[in-house]
N, C-alpha and C. Protein backbone atom coordinates (compact mmCIF):
# COMPACT_ATOMS: atom_id res chain seq x y z
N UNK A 1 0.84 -1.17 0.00
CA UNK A 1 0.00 0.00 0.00
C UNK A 1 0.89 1.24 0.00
N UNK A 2 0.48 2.47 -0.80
CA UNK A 2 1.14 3.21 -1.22
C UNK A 2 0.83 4.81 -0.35
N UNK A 3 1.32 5.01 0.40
CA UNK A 3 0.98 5.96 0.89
C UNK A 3 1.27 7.63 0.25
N UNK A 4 0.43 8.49 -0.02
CA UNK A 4 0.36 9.61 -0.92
C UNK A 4 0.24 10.60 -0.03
N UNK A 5 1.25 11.58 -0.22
CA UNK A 5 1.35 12.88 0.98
C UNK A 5 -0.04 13.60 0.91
N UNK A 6 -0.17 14.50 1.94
CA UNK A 6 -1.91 15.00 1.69
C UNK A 6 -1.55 16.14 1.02
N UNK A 7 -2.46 17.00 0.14
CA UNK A 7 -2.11 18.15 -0.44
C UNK A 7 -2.15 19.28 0.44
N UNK A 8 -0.95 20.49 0.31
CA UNK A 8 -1.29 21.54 0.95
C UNK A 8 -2.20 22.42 1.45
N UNK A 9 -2.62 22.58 2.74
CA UNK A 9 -3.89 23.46 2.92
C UNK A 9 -4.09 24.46 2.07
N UNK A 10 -5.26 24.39 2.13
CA UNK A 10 -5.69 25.52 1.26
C UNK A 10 -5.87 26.84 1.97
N UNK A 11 -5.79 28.21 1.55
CA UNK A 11 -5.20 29.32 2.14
C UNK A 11 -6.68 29.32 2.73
N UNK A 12 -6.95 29.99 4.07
CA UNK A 12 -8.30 30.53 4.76
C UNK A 12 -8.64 31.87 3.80
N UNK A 13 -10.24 31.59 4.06
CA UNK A 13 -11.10 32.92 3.25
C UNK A 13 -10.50 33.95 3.76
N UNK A 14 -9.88 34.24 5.01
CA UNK A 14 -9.79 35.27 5.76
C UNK A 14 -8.78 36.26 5.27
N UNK A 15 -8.34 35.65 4.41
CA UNK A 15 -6.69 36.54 3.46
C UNK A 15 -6.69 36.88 2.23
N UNK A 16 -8.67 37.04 2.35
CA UNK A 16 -9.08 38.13 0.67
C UNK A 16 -10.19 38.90 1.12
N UNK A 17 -9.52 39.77 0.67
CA UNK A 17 -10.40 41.34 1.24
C UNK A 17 -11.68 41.08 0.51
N UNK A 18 -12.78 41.49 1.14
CA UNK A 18 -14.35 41.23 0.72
C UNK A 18 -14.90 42.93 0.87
N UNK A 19 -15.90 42.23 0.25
CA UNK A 19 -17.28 43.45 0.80
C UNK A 19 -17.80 43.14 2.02
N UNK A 20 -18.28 43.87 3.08
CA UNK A 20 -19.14 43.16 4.60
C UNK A 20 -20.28 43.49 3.68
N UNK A 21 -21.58 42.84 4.11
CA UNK A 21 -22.79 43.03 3.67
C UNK A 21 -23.64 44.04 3.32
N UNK A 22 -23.37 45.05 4.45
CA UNK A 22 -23.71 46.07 4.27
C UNK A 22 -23.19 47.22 3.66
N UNK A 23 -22.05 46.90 3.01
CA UNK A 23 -21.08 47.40 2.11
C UNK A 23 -21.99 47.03 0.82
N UNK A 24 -22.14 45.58 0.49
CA UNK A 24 -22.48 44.94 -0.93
C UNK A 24 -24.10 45.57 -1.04
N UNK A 25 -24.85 45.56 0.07
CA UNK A 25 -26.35 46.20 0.11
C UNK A 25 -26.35 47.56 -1.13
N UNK A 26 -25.52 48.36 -0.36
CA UNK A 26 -25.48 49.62 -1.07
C UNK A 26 -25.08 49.41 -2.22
N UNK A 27 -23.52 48.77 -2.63
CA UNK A 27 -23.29 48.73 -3.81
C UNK A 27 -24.32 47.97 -4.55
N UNK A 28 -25.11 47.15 -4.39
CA UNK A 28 -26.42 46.44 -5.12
C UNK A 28 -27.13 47.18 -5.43
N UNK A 29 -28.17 48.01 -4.24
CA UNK A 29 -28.86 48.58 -4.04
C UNK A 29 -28.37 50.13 -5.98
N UNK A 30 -26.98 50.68 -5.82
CA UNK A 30 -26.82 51.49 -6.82
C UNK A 30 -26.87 51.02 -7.99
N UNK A 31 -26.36 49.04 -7.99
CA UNK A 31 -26.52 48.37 -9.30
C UNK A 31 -28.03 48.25 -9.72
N UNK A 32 -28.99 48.48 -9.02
CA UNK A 32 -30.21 48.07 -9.49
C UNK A 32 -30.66 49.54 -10.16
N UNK A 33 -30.47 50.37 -9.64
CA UNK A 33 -30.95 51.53 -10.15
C UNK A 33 -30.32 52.12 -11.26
N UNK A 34 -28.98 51.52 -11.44
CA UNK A 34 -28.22 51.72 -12.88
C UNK A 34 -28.77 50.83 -14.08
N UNK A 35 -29.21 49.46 -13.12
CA UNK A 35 -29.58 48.91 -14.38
C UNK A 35 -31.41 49.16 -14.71
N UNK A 36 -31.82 49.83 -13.84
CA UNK A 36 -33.05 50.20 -14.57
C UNK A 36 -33.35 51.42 -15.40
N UNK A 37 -32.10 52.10 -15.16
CA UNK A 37 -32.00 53.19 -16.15
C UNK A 37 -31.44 52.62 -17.59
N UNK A 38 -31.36 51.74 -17.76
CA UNK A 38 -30.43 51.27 -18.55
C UNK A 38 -29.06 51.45 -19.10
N UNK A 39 -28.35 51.64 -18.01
CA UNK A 39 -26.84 52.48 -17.99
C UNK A 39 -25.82 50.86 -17.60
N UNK A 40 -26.11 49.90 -16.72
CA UNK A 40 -25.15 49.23 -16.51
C UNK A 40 -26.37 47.38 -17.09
N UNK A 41 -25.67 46.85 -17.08
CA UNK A 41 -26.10 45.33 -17.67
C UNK A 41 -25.72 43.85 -16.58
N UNK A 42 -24.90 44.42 -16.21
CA UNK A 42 -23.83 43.14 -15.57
C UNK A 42 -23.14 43.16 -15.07
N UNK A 43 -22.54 42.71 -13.93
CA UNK A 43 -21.02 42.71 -13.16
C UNK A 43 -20.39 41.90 -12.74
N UNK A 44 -19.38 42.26 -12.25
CA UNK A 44 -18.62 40.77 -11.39
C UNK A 44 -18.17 41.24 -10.33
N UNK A 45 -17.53 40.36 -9.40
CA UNK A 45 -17.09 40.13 -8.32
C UNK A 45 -15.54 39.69 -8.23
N UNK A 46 -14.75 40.26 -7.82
CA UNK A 46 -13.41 39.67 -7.26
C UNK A 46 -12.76 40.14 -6.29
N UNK A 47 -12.08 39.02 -5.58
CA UNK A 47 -11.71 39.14 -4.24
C UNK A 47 -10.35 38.36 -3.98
N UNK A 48 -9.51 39.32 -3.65
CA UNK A 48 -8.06 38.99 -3.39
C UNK A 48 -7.19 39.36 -2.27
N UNK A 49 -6.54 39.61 -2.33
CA UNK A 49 -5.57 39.46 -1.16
C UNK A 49 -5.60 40.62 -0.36
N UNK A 50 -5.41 41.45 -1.47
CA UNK A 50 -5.39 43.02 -1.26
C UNK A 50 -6.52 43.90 -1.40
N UNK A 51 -7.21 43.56 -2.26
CA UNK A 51 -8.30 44.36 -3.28
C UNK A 51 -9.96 43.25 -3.36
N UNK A 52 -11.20 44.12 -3.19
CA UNK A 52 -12.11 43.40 -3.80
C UNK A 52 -12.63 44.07 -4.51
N UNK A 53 -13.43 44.07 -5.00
CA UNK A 53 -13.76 44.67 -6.55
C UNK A 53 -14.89 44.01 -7.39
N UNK A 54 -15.83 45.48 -7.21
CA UNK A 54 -17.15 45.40 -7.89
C UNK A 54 -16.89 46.06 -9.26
N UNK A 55 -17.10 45.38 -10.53
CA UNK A 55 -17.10 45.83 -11.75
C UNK A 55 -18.24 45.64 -12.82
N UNK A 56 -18.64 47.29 -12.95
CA UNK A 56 -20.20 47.18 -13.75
C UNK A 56 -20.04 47.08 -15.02
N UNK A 57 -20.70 46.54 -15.91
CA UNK A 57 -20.54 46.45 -17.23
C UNK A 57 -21.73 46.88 -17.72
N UNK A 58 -21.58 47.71 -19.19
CA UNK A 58 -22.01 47.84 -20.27
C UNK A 58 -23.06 47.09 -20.79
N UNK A 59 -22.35 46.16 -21.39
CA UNK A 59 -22.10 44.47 -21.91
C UNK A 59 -21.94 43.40 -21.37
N UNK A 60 -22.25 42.29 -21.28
CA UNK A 60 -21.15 41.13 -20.34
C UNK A 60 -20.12 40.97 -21.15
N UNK A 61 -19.66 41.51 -22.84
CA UNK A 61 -18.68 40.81 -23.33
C UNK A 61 -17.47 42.02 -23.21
N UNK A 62 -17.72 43.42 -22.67
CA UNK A 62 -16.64 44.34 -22.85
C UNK A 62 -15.98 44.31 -21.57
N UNK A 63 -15.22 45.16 -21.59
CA UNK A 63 -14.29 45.60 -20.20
C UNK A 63 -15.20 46.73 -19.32
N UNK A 64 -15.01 46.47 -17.85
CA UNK A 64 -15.65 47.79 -16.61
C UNK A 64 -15.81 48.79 -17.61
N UNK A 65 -17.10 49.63 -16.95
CA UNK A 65 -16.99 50.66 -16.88
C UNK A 65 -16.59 51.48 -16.02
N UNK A 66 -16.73 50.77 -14.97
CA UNK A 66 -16.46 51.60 -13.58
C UNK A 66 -16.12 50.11 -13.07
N UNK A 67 -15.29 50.56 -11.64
CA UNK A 67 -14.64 49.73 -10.77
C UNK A 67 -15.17 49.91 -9.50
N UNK A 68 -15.38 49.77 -8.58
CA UNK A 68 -15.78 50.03 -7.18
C UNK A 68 -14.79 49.08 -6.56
N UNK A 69 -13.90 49.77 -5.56
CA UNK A 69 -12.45 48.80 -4.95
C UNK A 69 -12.76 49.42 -3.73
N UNK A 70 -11.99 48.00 -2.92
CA UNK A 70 -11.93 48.36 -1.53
C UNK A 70 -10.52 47.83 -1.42
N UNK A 71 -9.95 48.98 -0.64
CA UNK A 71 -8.52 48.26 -0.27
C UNK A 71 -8.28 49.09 0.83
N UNK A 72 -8.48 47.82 1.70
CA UNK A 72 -8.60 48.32 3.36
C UNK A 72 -6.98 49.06 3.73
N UNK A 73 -5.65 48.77 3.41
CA UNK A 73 -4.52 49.10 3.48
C UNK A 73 -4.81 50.68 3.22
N UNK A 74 -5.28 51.14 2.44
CA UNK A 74 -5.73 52.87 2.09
C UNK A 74 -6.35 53.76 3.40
N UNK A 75 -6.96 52.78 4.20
CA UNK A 75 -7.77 53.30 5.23
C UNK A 75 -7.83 54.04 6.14
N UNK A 76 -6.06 54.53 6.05
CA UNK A 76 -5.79 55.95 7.05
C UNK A 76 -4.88 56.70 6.42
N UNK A 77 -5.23 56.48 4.85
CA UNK A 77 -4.34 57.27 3.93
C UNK A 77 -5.19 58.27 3.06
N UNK A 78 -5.72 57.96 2.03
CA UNK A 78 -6.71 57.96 0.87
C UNK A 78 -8.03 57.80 1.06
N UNK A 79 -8.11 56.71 1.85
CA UNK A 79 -9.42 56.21 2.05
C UNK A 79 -9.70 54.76 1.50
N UNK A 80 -10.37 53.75 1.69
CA UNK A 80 -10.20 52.85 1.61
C UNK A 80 -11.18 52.16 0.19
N UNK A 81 -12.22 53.44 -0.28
CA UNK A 81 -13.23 52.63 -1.12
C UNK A 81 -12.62 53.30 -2.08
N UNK A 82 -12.81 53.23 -3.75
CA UNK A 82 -12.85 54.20 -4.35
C UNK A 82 -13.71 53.68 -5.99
N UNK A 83 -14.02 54.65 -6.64
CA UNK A 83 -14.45 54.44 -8.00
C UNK A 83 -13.12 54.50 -9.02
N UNK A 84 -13.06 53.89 -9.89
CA UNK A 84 -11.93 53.92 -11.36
C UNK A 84 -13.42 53.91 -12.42
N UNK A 85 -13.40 54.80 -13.55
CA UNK A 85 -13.42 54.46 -14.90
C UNK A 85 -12.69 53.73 -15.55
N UNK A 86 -13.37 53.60 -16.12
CA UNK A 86 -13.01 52.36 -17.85
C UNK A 86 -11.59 52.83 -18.55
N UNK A 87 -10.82 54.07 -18.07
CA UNK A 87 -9.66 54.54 -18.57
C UNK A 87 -8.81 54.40 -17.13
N UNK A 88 -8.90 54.37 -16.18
CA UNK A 88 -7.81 53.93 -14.97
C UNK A 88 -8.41 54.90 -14.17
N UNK A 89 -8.49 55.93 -14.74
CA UNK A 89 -8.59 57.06 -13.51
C UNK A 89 -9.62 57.06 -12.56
N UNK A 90 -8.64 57.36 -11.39
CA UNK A 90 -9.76 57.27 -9.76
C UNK A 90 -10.75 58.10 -9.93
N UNK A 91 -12.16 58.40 -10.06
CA UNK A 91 -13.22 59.24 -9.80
C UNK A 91 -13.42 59.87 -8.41
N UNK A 92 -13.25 59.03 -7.67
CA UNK A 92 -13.59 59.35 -5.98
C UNK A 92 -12.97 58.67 -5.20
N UNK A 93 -12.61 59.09 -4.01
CA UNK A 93 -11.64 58.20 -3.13
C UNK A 93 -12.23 58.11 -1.34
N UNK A 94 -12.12 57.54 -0.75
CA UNK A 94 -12.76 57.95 0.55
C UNK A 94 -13.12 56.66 1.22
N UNK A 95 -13.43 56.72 2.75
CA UNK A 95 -13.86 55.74 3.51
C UNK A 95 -15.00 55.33 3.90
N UNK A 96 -15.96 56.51 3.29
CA UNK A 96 -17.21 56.97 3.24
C UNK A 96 -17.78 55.96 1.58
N UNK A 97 -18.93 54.61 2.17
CA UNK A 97 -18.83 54.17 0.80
C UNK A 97 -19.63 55.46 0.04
N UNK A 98 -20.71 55.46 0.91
CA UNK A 98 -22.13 55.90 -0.03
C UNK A 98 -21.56 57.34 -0.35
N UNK A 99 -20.55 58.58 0.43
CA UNK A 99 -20.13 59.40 -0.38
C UNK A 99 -19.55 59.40 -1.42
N UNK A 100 -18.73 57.99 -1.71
CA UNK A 100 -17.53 57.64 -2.73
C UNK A 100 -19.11 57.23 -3.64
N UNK A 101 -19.58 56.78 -4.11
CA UNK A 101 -20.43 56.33 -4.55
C UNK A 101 -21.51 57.33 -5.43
N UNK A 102 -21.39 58.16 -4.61
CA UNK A 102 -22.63 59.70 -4.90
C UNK A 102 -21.68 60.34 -6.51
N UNK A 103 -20.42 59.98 -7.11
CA UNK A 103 -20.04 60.19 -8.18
C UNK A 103 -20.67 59.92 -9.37
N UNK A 104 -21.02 58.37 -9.19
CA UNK A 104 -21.68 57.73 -9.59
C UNK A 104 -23.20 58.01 -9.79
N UNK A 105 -24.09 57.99 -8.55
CA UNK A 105 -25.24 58.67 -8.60
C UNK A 105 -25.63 59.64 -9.48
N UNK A 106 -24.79 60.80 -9.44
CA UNK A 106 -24.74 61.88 -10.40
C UNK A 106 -24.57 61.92 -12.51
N UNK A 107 -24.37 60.72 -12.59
CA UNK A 107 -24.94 60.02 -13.70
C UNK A 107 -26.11 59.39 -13.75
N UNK A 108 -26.44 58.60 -12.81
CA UNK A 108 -27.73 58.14 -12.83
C UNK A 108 -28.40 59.29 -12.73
N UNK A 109 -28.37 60.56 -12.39
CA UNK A 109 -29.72 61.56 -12.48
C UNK A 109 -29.52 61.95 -13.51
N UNK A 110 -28.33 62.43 -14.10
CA UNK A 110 -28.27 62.63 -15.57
C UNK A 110 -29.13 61.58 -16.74
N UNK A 111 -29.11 60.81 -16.56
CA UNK A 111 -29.63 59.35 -17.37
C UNK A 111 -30.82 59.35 -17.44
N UNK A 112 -31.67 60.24 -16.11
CA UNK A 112 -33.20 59.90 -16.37
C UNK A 112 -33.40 61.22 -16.85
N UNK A 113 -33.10 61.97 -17.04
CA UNK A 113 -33.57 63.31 -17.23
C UNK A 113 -33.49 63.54 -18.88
C-alpha cells in the first residue's frame, strides 16, 4: 500500500479582502438603479488578497466601466473605497462608501432626465 502525501492546505477565506454586507447592500442597491436606467447590464465580483472589486458592465462581453475597490490598506491614507473608470482614472476616493459612490449617482440623475 502506497501511501500519498496530503495536499497543501488551502489558504483561509480570511486573506481576501471582501465586501461586509452592508457594504455589498449599497453597492447592489446602486446596481439596481443603474440597471433600470439602462446604464449598466452586468457585473462581477473579485476578491483577493489586497483588493475586492465590484465591476459594472455595459455588456457582459466588454471591459468595466467603472470599478468600485476596496482596499482596506488605504484606510488611514486615501481612504479605503474608491471608484476607477473604464480609462484607470480614480473618480472618488474615501472611507465613506455611499459618499464615494454619490459620483456615480450623479450620472444616474443625468440618465433619467
Amino acid at each position: 500500500m502506497t501511501m500519498h502525501p496530503l495536499p497543501p492546505p488551502v489558504a483561509p477565506m480570511s486573506d481576501q479582502v471582501t465586501f461586509h454586507r452592508i457594504e455589498l447592500n449599497i453597492v447592489m442597491s446602486l446596481y439596481g438603479r443603474m440597471v433600470a436606467a439602462g446604464e449598466w447590464r452586468d457585473y462581477g465580483l473579485s476578491f483577493l488578497s489586497d483588493v475586492a472589486v465590484f465591476s459594472a458592465f455595459r455588456r457582459a462581453a466588454e471591459n468595466p466601466i467603472y470599478k468600485i475597490e476596496k482596499r482596506p490598506k488605504l484606510r488611514l491614507k486615501q481612504g479605503q473605497f474608491s471608484v476607477i473608470g473604464m480609462d484607470g482614472q480614480v473618480l472618488k476616493r474615501g472611507n465613506d462608501l455611499k459618499q464615494v459612490l454619490r459620483v456615480l449617482e450623479r450620472k444616474l440623475i443625468r440618465a433619467i432626465d
